[in-house]
PDB file of N, CA and C in Angstrom:
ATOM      1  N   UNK A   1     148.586 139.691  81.025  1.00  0.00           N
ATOM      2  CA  UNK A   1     147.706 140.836  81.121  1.00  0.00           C
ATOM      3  C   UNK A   1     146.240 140.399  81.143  1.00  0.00           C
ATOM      4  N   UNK A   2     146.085 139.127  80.301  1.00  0.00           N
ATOM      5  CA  UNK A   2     144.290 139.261  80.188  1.00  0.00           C
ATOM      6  C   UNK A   2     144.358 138.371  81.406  1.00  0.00           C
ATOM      7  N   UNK A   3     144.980 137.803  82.713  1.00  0.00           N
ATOM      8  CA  UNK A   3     144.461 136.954  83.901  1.00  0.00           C
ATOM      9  C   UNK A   3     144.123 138.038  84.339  1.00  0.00           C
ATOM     10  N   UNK A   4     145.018 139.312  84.799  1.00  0.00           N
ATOM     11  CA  UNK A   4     144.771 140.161  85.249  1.00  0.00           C
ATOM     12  C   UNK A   4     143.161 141.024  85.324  1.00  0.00           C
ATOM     13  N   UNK A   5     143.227 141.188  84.037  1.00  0.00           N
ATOM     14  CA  UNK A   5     141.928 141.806  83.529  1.00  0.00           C
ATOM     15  C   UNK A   5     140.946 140.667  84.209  1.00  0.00           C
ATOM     16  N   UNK A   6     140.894 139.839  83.524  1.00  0.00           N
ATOM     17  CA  UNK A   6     139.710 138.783  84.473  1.00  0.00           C
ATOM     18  C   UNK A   6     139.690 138.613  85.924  1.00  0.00           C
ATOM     19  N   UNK A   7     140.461 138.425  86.636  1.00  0.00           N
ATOM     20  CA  UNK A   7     140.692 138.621  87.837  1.00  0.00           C
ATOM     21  C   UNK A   7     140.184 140.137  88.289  1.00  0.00           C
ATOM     22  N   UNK A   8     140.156 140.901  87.801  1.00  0.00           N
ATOM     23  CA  UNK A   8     139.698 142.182  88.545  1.00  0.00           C
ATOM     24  C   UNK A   8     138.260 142.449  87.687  1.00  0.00           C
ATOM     25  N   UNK A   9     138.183 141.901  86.931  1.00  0.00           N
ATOM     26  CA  UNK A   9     136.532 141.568  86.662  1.00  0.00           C
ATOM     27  C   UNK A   9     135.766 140.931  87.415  1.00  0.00           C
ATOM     28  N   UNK A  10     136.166 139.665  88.063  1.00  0.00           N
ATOM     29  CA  UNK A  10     135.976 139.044  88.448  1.00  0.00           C
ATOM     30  C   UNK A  10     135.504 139.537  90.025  1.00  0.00           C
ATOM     31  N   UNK A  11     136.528 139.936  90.464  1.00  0.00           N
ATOM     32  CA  UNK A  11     136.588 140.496  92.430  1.00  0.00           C
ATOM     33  C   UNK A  11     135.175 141.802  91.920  1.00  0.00           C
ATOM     34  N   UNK A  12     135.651 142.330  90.861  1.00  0.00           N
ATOM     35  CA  UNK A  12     134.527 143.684  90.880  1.00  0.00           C
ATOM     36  C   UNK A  12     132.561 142.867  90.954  1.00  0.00           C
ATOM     37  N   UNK A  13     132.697 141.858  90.399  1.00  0.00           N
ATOM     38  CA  UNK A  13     131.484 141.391  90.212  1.00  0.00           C
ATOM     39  C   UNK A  13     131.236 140.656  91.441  1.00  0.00           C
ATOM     40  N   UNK A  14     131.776 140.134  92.545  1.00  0.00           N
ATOM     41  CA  UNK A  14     131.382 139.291  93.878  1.00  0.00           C
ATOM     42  C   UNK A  14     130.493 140.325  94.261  1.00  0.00           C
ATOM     43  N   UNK A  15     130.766 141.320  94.425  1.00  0.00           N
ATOM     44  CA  UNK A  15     129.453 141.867  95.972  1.00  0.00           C
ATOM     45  C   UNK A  15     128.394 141.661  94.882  1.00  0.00           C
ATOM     46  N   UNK A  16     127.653 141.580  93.372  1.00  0.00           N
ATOM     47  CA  UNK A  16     126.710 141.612  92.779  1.00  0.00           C
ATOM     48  C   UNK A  16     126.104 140.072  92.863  1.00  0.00           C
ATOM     49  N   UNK A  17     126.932 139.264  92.807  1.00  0.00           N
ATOM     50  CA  UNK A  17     126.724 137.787  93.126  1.00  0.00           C
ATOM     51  C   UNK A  17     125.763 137.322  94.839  1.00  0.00           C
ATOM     52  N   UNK A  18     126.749 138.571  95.755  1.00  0.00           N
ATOM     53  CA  UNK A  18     126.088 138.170  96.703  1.00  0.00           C
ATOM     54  C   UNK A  18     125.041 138.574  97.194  1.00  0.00           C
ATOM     55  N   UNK A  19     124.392 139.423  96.237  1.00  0.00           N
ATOM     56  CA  UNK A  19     123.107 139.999  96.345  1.00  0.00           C
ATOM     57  C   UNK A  19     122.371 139.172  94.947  1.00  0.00           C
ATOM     58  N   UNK A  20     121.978 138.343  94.996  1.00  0.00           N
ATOM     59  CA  UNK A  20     121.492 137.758  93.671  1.00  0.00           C
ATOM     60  C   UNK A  20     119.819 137.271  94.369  1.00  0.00           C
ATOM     61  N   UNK A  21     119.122 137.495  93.405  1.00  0.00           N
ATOM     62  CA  UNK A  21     117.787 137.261  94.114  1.00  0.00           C
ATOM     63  C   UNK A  21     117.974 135.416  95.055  1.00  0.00           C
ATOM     64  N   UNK A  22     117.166 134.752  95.121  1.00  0.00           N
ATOM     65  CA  UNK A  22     117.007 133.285  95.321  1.00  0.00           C
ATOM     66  C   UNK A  22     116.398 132.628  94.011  1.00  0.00           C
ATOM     67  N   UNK A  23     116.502 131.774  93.955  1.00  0.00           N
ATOM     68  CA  UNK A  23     115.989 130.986  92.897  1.00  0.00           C
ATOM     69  C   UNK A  23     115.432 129.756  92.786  1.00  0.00           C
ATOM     70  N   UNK A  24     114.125 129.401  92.499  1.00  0.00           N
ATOM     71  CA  UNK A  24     113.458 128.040  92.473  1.00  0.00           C
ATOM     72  C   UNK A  24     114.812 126.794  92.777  1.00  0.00           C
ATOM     73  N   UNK A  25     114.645 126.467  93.595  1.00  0.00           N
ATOM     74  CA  UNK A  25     115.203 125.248  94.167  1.00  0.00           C
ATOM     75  C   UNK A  25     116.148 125.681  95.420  1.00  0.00           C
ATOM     76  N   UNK A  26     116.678 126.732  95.500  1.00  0.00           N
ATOM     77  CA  UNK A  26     117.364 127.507  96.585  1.00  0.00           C
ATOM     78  C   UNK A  26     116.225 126.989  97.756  1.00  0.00           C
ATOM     79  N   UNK A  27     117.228 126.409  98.870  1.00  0.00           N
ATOM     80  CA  UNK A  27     116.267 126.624 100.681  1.00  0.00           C
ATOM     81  C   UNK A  27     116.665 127.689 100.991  1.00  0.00           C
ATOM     82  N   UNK A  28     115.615 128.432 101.636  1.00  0.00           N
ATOM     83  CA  UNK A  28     115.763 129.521 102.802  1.00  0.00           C
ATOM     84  C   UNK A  28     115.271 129.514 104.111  1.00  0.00           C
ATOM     85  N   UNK A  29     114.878 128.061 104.423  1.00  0.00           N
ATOM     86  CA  UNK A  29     114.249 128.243 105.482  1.00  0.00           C
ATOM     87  C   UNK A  29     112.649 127.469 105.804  1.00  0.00           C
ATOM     88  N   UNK A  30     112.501 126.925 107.263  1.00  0.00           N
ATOM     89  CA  UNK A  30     111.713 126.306 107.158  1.00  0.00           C
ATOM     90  C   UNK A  30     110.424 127.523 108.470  1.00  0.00           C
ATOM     91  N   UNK A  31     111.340 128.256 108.672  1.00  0.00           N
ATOM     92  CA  UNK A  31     110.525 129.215 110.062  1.00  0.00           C
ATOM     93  C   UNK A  31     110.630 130.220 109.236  1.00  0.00           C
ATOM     94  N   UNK A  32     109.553 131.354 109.500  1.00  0.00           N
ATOM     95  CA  UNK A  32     109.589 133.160 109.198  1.00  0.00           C
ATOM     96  C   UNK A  32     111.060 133.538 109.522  1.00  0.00           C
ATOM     97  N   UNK A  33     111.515 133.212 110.411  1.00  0.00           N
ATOM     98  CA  UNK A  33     113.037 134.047 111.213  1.00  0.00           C
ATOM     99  C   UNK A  33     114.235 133.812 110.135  1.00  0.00           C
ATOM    100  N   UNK A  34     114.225 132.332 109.698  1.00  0.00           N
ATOM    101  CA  UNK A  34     115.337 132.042 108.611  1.00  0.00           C
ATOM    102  C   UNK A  34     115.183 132.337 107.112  1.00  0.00           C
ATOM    103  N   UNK A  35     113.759 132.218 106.995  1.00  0.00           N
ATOM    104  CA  UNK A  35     113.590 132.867 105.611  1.00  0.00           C
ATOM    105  C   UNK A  35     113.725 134.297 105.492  1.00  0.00           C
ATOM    106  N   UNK A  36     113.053 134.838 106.544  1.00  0.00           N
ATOM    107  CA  UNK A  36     113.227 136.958 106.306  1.00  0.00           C
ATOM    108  C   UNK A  36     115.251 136.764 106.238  1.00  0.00           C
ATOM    109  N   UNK A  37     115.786 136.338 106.937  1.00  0.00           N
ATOM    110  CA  UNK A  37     117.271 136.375 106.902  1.00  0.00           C
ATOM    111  C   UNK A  37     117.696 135.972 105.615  1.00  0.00           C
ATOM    112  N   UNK A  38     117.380 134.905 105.076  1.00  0.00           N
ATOM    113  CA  UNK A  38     117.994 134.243 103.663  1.00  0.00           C
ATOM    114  C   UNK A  38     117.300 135.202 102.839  1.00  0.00           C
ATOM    115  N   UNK A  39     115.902 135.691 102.524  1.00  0.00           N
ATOM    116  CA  UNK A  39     115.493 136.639 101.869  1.00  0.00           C
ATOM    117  C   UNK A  39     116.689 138.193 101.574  1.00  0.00           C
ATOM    118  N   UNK A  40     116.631 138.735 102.918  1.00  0.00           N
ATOM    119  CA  UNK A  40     117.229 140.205 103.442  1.00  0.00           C
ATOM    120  C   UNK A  40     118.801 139.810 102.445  1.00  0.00           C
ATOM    121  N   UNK A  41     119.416 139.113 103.229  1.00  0.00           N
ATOM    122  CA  UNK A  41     121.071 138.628 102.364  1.00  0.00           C
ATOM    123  C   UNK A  41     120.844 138.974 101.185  1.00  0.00           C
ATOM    124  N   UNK A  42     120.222 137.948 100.456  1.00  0.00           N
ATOM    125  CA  UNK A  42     119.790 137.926  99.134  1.00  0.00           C
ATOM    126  C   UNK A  42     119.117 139.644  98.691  1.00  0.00           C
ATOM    127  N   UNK A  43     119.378 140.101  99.121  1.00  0.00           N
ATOM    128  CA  UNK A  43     118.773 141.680  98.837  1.00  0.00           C
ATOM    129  C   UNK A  43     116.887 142.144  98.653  1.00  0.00           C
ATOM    130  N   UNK A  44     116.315 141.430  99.384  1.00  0.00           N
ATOM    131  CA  UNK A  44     114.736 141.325  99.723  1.00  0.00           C
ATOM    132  C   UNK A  44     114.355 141.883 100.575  1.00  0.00           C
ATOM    133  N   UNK A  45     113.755 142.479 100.741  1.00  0.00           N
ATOM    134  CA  UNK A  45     113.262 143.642 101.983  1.00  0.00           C
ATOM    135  C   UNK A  45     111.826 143.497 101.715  1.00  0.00           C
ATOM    136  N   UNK A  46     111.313 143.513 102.816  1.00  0.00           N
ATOM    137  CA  UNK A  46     109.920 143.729 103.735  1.00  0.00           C
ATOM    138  C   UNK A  46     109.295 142.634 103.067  1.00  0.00           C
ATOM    139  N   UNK A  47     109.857 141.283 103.530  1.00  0.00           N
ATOM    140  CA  UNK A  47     109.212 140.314 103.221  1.00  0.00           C
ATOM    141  C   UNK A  47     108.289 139.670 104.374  1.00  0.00           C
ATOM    142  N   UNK A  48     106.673 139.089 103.620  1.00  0.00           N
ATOM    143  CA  UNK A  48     105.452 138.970 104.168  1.00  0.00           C
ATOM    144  C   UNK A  48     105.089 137.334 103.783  1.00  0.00           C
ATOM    145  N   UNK A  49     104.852 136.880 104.341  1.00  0.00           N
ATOM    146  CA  UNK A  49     104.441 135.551 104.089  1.00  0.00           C
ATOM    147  C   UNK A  49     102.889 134.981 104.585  1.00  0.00           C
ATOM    148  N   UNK A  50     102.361 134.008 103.959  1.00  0.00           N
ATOM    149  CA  UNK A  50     100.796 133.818 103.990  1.00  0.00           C
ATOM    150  C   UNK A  50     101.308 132.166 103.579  1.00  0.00           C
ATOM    151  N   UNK A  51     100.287 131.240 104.523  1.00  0.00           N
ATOM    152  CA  UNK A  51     100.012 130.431 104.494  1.00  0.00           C
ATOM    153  C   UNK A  51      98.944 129.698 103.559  1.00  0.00           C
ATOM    154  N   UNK A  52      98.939 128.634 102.228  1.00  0.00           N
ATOM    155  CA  UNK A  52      97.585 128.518 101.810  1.00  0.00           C
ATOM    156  C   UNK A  52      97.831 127.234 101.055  1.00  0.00           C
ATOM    157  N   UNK A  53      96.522 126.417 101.597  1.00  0.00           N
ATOM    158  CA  UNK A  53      96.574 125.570 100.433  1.00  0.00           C
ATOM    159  C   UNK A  53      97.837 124.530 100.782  1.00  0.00           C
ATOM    160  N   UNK A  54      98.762 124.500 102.191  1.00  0.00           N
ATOM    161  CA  UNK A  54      99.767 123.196 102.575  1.00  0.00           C
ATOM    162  C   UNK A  54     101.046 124.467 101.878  1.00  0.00           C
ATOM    163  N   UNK A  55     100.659 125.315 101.330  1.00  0.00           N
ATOM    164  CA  UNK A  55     102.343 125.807 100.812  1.00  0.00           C
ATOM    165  C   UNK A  55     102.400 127.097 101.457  1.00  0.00           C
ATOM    166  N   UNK A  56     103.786 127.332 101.540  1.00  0.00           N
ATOM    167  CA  UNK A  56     103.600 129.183 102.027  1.00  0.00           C
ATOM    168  C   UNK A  56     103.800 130.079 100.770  1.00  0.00           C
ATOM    169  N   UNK A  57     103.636 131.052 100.591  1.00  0.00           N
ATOM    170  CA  UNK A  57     103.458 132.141  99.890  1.00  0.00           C
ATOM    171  C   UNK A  57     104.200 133.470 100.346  1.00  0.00           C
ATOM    172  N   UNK A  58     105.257 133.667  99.717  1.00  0.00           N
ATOM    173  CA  UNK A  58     106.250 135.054 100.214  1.00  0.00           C
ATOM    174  C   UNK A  58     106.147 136.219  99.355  1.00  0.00           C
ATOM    175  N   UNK A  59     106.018 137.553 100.003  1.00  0.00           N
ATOM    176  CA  UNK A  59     106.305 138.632  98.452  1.00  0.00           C
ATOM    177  C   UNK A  59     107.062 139.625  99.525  1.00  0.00           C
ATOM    178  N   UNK A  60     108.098 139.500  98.390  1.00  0.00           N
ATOM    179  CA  UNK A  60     109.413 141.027  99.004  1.00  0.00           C
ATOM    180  C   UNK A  60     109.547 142.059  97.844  1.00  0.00           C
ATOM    181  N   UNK A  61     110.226 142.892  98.286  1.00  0.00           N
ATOM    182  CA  UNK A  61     110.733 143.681  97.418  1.00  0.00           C
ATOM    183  C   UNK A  61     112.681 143.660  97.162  1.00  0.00           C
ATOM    184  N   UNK A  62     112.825 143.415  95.686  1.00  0.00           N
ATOM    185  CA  UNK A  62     114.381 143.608  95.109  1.00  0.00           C
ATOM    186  C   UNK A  62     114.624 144.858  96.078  1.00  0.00           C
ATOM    187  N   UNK A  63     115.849 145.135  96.801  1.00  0.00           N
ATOM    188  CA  UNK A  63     115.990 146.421  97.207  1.00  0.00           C
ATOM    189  C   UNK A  63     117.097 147.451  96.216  1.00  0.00           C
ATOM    190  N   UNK A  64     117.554 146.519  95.087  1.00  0.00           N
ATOM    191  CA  UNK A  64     118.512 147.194  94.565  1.00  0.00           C
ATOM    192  C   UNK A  64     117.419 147.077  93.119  1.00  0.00           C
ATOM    193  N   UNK A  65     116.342 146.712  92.398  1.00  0.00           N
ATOM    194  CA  UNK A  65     115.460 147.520  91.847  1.00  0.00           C
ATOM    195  C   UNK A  65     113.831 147.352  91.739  1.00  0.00           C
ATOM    196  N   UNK A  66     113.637 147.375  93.068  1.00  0.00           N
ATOM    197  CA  UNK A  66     112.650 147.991  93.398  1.00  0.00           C
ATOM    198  C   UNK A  66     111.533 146.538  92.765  1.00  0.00           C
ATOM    199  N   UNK A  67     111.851 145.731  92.395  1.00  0.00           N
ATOM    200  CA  UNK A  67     110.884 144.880  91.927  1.00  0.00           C
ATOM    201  C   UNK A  67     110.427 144.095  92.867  1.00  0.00           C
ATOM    202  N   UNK A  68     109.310 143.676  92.760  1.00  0.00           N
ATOM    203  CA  UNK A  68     107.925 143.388  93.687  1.00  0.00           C
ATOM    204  C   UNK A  68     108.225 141.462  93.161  1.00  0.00           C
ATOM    205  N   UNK A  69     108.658 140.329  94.208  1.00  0.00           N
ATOM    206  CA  UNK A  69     108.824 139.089  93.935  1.00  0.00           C
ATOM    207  C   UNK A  69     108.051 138.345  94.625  1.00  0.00           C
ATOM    208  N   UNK A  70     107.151 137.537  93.810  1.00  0.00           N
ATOM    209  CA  UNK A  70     106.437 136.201  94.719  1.00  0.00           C
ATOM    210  C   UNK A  70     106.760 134.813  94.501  1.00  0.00           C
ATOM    211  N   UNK A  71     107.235 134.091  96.089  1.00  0.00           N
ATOM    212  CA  UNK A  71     107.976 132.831  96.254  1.00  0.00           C
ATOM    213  C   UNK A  71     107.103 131.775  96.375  1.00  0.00           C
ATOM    214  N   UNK A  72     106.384 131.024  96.105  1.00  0.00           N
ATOM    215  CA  UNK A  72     106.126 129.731  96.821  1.00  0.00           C
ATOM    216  C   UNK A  72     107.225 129.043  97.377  1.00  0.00           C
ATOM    217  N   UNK A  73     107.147 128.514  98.877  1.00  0.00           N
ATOM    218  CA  UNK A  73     107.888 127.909  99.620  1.00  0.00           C
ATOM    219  C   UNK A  73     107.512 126.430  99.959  1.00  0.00           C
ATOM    220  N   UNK A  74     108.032 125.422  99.886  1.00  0.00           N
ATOM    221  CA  UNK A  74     107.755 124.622 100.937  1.00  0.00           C
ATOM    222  C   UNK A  74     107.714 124.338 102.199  1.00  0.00           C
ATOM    223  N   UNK A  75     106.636 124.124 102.528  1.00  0.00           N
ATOM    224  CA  UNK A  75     106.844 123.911 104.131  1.00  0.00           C
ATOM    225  C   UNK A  75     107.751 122.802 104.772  1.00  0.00           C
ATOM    226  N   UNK A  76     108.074 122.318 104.136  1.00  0.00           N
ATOM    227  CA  UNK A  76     108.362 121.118 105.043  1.00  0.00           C
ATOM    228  C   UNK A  76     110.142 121.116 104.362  1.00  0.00           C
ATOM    229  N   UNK A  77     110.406 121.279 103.352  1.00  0.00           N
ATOM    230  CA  UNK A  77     111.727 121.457 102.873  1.00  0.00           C
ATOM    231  C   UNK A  77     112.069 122.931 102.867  1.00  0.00           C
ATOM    232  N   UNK A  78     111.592 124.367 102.782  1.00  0.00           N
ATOM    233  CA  UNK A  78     112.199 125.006 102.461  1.00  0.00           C
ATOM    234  C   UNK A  78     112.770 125.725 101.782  1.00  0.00           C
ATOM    235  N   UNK A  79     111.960 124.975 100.657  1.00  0.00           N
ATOM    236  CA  UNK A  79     112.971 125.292  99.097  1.00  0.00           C
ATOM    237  C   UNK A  79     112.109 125.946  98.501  1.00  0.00           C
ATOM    238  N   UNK A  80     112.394 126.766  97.529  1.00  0.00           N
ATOM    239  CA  UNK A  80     111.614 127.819  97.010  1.00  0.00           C
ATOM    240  C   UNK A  80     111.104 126.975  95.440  1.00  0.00           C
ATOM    241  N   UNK A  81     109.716 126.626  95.194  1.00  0.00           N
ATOM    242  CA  UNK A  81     109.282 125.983  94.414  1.00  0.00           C
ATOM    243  C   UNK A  81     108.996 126.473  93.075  1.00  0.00           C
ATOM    244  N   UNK A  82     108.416 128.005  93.256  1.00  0.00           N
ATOM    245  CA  UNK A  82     108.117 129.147  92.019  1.00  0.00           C
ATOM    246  C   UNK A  82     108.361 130.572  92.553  1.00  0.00           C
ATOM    247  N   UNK A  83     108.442 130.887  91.667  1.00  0.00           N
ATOM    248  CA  UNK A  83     109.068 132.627  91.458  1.00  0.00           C
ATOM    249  C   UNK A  83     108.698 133.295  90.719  1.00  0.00           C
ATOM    250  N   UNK A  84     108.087 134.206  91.188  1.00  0.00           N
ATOM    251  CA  UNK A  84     107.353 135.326  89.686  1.00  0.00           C
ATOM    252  C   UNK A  84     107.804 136.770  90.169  1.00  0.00           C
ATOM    253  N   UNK A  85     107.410 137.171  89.350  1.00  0.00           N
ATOM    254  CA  UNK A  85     107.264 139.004  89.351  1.00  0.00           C
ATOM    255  C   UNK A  85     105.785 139.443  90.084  1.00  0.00           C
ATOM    256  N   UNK A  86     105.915 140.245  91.052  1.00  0.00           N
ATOM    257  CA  UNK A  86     104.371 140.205  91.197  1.00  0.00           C
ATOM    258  C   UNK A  86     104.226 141.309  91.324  1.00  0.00           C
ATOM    259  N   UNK A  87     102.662 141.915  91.290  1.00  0.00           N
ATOM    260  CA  UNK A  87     101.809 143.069  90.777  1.00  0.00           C
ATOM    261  C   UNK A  87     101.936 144.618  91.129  1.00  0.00           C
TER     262      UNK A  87
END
């Protein structure tokens, strides 16, 4: 009985997994086109990016709550370096 129970805990929690923000060290991308895509998956909407300083700079919005996220990216790898909450 308790595999059971875990097992259907388990399947119930995947679609929440696959909406999970990104996270410092996660790649999404080295172009605008692959990052808005790896962003969007990840549940990020109307993401904007700015160049500064050799790094890029991303801010989306959580679409499942509404929270406002800023990425530093690398340019040259991809990988998401810092992550905050932003304003």
């Amino acid at each position: 009985m308790k595999h059971t129970t875990l097992l259907a805990l388990t399947l119930a929690m995947t679609p929440l997994a696959a909406l999970a923000m990104p996270a410092v060290g996660d790649v999404i991308g080295t172009n605008p086109t692959d990052a808005v895509a790896a962003l969007t998956t990840a549940g990020c909407e109307g993401a904007v990016f700015e160049s500064e300083g050799g790094k890029i700079d991303a801010r989306c919005t959580d679409s499942a709550t509404g929270v406002v996220w800023e990425f530093t990216i690398d340019p040259k790898s991809g990988a998401i370096t810092d992550m905050k909450q932003g304003d």
